[in-house]
PDB file of N, CA and C in Angstrom:
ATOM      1  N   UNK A   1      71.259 -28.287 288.937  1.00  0.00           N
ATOM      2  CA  UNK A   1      71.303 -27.528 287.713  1.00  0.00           C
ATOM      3  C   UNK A   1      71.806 -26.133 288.037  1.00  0.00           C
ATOM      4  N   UNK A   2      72.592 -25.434 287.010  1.00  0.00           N
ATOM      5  CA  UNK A   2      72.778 -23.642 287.301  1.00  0.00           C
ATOM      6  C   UNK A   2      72.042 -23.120 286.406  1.00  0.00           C
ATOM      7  N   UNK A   3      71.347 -21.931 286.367  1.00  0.00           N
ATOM      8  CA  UNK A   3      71.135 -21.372 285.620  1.00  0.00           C
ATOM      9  C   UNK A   3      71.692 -20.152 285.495  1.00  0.00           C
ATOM     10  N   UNK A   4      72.128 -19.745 284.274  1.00  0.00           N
ATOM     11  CA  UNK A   4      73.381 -18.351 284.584  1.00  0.00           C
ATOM     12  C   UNK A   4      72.244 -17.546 283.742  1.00  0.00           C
ATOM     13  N   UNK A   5      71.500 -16.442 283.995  1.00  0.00           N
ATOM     14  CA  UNK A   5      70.544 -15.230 283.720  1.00  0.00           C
ATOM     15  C   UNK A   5      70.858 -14.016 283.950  1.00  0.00           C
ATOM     16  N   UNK A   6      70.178 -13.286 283.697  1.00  0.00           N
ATOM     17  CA  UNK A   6      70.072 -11.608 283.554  1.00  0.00           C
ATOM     18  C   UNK A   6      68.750 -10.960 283.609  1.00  0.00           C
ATOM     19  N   UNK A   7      68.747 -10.182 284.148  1.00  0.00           N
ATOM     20  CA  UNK A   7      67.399  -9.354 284.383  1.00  0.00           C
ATOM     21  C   UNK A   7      67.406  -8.655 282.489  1.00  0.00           C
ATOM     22  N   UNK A   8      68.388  -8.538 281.850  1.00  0.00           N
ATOM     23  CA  UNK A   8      67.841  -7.559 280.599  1.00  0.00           C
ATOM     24  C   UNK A   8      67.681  -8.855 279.865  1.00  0.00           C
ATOM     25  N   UNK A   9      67.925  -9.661 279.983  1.00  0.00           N
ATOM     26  CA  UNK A   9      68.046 -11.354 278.723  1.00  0.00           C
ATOM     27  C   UNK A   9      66.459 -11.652 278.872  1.00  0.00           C
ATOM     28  N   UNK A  10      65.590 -11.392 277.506  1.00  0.00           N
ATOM     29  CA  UNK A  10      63.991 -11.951 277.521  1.00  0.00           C
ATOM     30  C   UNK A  10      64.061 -13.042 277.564  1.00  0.00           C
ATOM     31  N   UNK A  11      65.197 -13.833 276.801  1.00  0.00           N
ATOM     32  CA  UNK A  11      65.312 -15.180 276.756  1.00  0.00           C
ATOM     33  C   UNK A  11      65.630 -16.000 278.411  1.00  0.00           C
ATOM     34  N   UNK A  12      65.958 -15.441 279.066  1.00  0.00           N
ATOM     35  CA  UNK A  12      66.339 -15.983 279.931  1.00  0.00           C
ATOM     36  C   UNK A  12      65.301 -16.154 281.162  1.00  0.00           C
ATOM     37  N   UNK A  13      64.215 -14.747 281.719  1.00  0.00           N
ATOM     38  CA  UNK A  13      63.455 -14.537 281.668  1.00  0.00           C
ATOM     39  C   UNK A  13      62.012 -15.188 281.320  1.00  0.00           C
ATOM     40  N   UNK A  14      61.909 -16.126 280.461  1.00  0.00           N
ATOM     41  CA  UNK A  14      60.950 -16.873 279.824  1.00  0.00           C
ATOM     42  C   UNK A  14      61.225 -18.371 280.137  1.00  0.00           C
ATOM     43  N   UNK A  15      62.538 -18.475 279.922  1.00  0.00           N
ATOM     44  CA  UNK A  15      63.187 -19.702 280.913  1.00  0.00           C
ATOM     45  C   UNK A  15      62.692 -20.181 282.168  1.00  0.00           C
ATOM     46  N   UNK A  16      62.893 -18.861 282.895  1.00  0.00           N
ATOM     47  CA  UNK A  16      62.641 -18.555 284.337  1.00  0.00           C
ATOM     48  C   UNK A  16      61.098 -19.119 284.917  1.00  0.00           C
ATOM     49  N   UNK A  17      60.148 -18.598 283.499  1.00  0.00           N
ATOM     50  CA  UNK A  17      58.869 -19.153 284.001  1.00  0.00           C
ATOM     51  C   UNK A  17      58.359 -20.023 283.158  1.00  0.00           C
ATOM     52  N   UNK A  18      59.342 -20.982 283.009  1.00  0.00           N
ATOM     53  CA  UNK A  18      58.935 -22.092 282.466  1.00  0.00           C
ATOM     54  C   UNK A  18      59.652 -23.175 283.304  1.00  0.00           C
ATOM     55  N   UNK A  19      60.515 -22.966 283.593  1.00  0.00           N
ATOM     56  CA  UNK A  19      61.137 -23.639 284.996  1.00  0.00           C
ATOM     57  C   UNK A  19      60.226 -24.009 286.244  1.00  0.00           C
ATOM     58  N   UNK A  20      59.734 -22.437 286.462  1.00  0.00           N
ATOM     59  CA  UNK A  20      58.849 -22.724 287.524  1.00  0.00           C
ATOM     60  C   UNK A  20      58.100 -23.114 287.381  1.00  0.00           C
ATOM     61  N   UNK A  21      57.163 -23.654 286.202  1.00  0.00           N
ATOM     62  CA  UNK A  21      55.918 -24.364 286.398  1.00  0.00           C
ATOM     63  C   UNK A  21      55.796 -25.341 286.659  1.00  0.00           C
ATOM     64  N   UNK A  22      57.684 -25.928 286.519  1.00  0.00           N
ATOM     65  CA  UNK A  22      58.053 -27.773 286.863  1.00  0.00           C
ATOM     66  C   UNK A  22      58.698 -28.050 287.882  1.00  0.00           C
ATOM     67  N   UNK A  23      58.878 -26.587 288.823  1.00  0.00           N
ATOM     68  CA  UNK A  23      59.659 -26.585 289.933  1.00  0.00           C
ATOM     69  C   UNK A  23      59.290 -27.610 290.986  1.00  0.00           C
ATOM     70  N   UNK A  24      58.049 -27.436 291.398  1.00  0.00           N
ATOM     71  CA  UNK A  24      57.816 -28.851 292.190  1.00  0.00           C
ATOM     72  C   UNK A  24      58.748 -29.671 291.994  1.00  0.00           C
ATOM     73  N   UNK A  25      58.229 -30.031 290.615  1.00  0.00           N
ATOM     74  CA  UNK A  25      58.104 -31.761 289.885  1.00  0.00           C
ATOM     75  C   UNK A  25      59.503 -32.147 289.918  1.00  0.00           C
ATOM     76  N   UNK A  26      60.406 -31.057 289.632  1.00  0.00           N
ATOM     77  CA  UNK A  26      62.096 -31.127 289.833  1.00  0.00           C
ATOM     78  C   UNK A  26      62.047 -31.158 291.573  1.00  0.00           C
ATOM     79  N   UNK A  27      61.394 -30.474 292.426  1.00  0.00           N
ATOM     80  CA  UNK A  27      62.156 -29.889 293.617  1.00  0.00           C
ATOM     81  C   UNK A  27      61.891 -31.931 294.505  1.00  0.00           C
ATOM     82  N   UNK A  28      60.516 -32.139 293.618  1.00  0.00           N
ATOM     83  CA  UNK A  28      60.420 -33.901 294.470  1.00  0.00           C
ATOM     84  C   UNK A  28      61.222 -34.586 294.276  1.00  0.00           C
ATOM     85  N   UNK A  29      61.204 -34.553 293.059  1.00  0.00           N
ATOM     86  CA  UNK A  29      62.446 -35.054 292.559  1.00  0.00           C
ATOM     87  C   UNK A  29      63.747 -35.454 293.502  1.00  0.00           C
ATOM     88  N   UNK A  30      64.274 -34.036 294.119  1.00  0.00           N
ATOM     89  CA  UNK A  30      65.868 -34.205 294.354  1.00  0.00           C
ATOM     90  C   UNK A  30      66.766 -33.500 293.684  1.00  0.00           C
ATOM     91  N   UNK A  31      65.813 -32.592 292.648  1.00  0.00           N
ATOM     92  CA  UNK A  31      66.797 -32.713 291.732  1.00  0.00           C
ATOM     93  C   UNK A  31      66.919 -30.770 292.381  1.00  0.00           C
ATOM     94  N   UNK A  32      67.869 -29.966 292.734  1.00  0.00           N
ATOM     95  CA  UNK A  32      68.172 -28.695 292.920  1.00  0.00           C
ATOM     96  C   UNK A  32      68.776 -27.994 291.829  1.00  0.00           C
ATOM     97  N   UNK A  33      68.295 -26.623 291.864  1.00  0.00           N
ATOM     98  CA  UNK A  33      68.594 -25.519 290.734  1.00  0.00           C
ATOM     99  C   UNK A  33      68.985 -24.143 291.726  1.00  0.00           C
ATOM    100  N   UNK A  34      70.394 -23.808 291.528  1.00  0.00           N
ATOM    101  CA  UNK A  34      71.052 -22.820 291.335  1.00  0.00           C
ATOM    102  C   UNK A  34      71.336 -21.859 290.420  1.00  0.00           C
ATOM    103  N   UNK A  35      70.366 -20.652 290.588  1.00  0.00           N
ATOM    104  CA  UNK A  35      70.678 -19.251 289.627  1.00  0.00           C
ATOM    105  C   UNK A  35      71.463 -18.520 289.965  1.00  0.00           C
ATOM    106  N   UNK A  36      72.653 -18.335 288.416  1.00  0.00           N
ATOM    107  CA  UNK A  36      73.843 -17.483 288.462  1.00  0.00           C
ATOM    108  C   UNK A  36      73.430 -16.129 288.024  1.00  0.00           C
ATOM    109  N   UNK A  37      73.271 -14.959 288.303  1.00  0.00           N
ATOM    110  CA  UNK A  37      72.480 -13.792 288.050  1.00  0.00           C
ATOM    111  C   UNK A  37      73.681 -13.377 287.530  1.00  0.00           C
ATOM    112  N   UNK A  38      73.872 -12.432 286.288  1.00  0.00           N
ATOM    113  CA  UNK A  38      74.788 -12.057 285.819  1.00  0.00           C
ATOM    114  C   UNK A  38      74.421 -10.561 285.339  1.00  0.00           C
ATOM    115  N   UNK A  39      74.069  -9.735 286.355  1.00  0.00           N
ATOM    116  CA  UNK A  39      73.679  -8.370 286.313  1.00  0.00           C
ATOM    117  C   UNK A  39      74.764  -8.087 287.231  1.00  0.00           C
ATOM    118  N   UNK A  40      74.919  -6.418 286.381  1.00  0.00           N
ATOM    119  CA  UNK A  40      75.534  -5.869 287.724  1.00  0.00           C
ATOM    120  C   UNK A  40      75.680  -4.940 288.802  1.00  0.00           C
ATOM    121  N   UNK A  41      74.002  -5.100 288.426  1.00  0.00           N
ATOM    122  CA  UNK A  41      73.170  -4.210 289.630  1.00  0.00           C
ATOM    123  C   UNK A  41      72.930  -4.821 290.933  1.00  0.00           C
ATOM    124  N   UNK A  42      72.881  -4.356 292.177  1.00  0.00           N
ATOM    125  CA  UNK A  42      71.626  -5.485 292.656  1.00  0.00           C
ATOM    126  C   UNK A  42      70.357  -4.990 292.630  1.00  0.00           C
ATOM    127  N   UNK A  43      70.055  -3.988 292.592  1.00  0.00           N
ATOM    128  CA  UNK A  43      68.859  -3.673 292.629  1.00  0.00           C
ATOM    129  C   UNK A  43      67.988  -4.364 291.544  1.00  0.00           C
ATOM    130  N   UNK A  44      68.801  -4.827 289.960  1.00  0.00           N
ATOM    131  CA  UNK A  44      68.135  -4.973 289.193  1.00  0.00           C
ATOM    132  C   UNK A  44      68.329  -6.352 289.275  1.00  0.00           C
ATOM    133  N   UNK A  45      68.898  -7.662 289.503  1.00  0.00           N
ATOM    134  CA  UNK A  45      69.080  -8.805 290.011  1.00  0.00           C
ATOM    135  C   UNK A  45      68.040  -8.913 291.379  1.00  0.00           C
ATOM    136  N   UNK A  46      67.509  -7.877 292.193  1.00  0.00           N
ATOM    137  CA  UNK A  46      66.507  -8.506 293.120  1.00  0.00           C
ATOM    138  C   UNK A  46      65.017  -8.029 292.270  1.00  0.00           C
ATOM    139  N   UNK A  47      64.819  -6.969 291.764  1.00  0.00           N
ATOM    140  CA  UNK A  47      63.610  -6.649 291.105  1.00  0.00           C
ATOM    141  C   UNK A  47      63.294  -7.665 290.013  1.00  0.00           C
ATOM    142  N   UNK A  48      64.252  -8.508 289.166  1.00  0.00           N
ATOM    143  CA  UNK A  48      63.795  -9.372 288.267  1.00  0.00           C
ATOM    144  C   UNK A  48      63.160 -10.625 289.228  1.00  0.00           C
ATOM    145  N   UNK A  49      64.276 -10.697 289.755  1.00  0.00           N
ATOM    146  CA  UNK A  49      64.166 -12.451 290.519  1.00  0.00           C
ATOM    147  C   UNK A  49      62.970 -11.937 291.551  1.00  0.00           C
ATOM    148  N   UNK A  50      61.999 -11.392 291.916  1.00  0.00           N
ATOM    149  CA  UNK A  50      60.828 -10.888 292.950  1.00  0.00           C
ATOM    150  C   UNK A  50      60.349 -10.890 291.882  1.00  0.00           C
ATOM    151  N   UNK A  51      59.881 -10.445 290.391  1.00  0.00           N
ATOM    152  CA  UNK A  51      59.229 -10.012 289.194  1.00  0.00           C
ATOM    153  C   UNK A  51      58.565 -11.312 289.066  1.00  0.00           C
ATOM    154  N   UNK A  52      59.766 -12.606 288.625  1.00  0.00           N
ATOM    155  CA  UNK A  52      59.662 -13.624 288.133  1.00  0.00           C
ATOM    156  C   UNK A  52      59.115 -14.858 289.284  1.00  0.00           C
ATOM    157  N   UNK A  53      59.229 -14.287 290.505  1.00  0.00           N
ATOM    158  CA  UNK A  53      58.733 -15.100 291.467  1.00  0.00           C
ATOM    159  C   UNK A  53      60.071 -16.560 291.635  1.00  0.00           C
ATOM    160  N   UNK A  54      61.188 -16.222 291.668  1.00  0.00           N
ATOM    161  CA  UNK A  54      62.218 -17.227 291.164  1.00  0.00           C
ATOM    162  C   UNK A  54      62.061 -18.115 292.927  1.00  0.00           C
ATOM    163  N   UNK A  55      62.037 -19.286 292.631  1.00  0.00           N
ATOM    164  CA  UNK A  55      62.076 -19.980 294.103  1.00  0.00           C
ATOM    165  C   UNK A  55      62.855 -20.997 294.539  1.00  0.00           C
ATOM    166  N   UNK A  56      63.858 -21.091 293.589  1.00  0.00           N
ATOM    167  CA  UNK A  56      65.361 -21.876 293.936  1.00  0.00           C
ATOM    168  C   UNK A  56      66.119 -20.725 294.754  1.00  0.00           C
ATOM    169  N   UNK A  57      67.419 -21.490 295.194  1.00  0.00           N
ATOM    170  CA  UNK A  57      68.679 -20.416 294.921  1.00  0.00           C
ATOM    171  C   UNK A  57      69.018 -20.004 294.471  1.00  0.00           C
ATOM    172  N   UNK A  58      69.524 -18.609 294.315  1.00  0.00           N
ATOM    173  CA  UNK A  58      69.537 -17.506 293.212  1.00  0.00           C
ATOM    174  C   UNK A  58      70.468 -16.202 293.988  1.00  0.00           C
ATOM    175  N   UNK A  59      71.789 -16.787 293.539  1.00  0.00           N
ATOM    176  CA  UNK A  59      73.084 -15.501 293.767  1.00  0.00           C
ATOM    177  C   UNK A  59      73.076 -14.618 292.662  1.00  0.00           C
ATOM    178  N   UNK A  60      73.796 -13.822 292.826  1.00  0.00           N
ATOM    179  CA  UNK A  60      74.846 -12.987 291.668  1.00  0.00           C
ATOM    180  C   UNK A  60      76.014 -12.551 292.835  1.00  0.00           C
ATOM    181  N   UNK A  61      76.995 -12.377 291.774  1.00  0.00           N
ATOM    182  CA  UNK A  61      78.304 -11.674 292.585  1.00  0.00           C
ATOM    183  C   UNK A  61      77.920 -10.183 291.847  1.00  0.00           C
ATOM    184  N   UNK A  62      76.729  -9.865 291.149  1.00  0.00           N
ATOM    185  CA  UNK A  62      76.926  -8.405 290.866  1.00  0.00           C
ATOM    186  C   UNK A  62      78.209  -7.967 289.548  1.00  0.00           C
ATOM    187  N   UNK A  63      78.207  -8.809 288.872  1.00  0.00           N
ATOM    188  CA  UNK A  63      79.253  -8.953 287.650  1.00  0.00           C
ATOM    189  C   UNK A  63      78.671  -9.151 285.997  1.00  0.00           C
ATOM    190  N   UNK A  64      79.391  -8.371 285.447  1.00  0.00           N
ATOM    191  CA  UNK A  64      78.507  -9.160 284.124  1.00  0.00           C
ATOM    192  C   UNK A  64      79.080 -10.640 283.909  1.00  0.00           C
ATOM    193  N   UNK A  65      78.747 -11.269 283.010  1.00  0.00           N
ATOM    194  CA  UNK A  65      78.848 -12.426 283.026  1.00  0.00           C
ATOM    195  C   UNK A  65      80.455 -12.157 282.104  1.00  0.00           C
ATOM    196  N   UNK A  66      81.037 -11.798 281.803  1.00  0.00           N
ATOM    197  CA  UNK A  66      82.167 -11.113 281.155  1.00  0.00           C
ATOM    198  C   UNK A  66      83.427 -11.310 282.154  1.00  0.00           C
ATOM    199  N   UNK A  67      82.857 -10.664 283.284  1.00  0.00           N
ATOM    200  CA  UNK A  67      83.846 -10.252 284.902  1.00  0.00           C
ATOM    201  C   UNK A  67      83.116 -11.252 285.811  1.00  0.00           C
ATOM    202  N   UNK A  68      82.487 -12.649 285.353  1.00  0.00           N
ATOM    203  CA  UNK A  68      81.849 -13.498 286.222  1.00  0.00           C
ATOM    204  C   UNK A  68      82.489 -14.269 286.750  1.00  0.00           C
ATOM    205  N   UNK A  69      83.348 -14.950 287.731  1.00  0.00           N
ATOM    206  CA  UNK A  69      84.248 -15.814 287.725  1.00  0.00           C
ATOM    207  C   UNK A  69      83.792 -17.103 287.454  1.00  0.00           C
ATOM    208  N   UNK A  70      82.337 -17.253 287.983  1.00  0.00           N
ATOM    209  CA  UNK A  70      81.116 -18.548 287.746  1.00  0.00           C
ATOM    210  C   UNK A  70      81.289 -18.967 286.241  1.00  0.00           C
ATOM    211  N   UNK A  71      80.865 -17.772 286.070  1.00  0.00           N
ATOM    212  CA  UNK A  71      80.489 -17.889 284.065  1.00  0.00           C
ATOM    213  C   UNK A  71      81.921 -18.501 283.465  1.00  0.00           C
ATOM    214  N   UNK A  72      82.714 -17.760 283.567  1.00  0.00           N
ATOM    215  CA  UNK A  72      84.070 -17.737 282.766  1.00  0.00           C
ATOM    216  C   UNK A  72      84.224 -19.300 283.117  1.00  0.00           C
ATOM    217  N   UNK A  73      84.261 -19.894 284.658  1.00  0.00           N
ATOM    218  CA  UNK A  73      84.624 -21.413 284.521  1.00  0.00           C
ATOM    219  C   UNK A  73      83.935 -22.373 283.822  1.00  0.00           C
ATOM    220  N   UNK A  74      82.493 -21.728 283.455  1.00  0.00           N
ATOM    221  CA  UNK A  74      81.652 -22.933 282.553  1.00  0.00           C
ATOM    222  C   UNK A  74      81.696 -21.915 281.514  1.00  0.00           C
ATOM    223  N   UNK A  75      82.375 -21.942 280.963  1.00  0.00           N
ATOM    224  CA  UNK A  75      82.665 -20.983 279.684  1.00  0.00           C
ATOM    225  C   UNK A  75      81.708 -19.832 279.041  1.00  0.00           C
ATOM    226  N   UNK A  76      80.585 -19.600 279.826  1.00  0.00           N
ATOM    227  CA  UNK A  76      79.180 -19.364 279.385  1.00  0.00           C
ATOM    228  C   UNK A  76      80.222 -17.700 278.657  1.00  0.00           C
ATOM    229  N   UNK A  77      79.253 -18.048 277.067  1.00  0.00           N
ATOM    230  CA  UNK A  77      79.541 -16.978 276.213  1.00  0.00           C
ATOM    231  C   UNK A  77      78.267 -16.078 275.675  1.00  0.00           C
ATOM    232  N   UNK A  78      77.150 -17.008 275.941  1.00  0.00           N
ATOM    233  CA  UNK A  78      75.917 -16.266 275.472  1.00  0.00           C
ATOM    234  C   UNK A  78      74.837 -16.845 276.763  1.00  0.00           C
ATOM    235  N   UNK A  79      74.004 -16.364 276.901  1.00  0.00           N
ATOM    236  CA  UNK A  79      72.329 -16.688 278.009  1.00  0.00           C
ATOM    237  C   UNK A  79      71.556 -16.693 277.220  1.00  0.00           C
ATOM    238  N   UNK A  80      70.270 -17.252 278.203  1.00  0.00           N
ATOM    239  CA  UNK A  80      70.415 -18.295 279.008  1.00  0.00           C
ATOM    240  C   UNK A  80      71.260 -19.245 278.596  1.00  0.00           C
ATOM    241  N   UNK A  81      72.302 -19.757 279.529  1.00  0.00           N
ATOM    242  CA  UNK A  81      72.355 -21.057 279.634  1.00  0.00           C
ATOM    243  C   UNK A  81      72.459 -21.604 281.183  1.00  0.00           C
ATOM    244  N   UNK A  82      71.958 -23.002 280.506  1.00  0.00           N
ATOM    245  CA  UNK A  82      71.467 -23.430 281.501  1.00  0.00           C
ATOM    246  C   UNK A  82      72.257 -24.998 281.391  1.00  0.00           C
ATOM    247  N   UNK A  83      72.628 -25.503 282.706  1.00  0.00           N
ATOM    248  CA  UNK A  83      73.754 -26.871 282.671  1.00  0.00           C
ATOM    249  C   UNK A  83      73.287 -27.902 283.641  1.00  0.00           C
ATOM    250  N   UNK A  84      72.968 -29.091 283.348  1.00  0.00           N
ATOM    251  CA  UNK A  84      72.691 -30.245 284.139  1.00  0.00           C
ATOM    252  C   UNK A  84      73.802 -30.967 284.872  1.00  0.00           C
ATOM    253  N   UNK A  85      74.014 -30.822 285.981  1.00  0.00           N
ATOM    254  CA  UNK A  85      74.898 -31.653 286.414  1.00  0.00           C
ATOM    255  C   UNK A  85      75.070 -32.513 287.498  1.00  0.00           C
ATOM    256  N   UNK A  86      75.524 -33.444 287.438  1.00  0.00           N
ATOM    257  CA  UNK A  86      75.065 -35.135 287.873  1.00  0.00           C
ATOM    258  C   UNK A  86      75.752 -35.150 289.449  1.00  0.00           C
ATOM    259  N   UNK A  87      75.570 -35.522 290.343  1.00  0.00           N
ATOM    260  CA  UNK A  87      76.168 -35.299 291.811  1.00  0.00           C
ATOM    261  C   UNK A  87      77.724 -35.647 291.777  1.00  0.00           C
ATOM    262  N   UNK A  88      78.368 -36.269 290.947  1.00  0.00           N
ATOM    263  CA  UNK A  88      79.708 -36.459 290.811  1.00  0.00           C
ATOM    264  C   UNK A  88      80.334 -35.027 290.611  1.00  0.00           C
ATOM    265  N   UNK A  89      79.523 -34.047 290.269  1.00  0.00           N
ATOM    266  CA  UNK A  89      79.906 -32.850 289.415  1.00  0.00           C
ATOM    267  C   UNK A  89      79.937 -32.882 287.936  1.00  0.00           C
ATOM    268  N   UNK A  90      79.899 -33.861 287.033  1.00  0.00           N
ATOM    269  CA  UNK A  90      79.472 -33.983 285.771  1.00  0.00           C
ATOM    270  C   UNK A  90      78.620 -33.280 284.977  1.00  0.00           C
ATOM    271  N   UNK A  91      79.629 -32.603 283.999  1.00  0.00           N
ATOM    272  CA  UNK A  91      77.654 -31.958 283.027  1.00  0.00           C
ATOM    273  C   UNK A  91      77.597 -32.922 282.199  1.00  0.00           C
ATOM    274  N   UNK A  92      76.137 -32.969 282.288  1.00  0.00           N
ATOM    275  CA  UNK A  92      75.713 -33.805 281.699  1.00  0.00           C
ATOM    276  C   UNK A  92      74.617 -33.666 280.340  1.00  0.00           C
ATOM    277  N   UNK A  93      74.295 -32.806 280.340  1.00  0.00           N
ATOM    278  CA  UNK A  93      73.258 -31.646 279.302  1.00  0.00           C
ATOM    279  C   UNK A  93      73.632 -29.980 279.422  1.00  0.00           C
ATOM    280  N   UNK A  94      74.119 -29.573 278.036  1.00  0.00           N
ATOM    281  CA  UNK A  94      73.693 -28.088 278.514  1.00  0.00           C
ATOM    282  C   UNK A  94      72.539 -27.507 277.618  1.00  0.00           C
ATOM    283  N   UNK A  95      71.726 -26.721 278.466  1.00  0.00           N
ATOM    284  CA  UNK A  95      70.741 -25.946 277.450  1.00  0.00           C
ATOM    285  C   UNK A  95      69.400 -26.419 277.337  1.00  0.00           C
ATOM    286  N   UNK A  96      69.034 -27.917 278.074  1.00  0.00           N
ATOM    287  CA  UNK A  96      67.786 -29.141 277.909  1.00  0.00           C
ATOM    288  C   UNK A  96      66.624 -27.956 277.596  1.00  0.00           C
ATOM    289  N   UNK A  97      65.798 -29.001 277.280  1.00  0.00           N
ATOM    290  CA  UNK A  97      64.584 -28.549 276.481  1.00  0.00           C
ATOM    291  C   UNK A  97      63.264 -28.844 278.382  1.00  0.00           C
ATOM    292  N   UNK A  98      62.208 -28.304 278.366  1.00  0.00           N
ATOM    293  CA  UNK A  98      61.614 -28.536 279.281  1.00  0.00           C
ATOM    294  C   UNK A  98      61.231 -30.497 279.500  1.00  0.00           C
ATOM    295  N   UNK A  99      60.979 -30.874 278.306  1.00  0.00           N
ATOM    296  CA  UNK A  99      60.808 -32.184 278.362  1.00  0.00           C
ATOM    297  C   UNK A  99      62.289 -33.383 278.853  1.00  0.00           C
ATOM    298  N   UNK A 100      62.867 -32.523 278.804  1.00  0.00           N
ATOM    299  CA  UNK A 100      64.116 -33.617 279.218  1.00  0.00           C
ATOM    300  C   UNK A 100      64.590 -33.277 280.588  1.00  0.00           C
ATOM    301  N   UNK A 101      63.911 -31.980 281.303  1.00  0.00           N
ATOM    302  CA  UNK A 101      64.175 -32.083 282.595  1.00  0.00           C
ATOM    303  C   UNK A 101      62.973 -32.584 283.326  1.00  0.00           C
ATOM    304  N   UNK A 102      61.643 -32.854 282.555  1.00  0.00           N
ATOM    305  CA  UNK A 102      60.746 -33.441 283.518  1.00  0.00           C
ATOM    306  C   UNK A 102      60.846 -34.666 283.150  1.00  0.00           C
ATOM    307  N   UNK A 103      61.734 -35.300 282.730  1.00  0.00           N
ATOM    308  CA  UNK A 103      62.424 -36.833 282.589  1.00  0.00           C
ATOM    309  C   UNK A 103      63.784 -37.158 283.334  1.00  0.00           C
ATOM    310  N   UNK A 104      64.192 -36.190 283.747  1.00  0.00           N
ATOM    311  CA  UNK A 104      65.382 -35.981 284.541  1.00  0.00           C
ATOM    312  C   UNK A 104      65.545 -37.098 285.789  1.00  0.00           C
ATOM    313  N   UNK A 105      65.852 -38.253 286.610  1.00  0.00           N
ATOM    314  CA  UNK A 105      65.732 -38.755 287.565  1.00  0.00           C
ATOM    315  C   UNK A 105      67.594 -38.836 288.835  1.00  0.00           C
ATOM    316  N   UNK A 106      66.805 -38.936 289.634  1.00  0.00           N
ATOM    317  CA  UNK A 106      68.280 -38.619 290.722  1.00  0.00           C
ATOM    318  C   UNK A 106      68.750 -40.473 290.907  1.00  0.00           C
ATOM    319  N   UNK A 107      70.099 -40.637 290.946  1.00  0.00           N
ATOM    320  CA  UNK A 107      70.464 -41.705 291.810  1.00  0.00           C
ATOM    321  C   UNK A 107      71.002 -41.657 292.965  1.00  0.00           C
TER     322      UNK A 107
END
């Protein structure tokens, strides 16, 4: 999964710790989550992600999501969003609800 966030996005933020409460349950899974940080601080991209206790992988290139090269290829126009994608590279969901990623299974 990516998740493309921001330290100023509440929405995204709330995401963040709702993710983690299923992080296990995804991490037994198989199933891995990559955060696209789309600040363009770092200071403020490491103070959120330490805030939020984030415990995937979690870059930023330090860009808004505007000047993101990440973002711009999955077209991301508004955050959170968030994209499921299948080991072929396939998306397969964008945006899931918490119940459809703790139904989520790997092949």
């Amino acid at each position: 999964m990516l998740d493309f966030w921001a330290s100023w996005c509440r929405p995204c933020r709330d995401k963040a710790k709702e993710i983690k409460k299923i992080y296990p349950q995804l991490k037994a899974k198989g199933i891995q989550i990559c955060g696209i940080n789309l600040d363009d601080e770092r200071k403020k991209w490491l103070d959120a992600s330490q805030e939020d206790g984030i415990l995937w992988i979690n870059t930023s290139e330090q860009k808004s999501f505007r000047d993101n090269q990440i973002a711009k290829d999955y077209k991301v126009t508004q955050i959170p969003a968030l994209f499921v994608i299948d080991p072929s590279g396939k998306i397969v969901k964008q945006n899931p609800d918490i119940d459809y990623l703790l139904n989520l299974t790997t092949k």
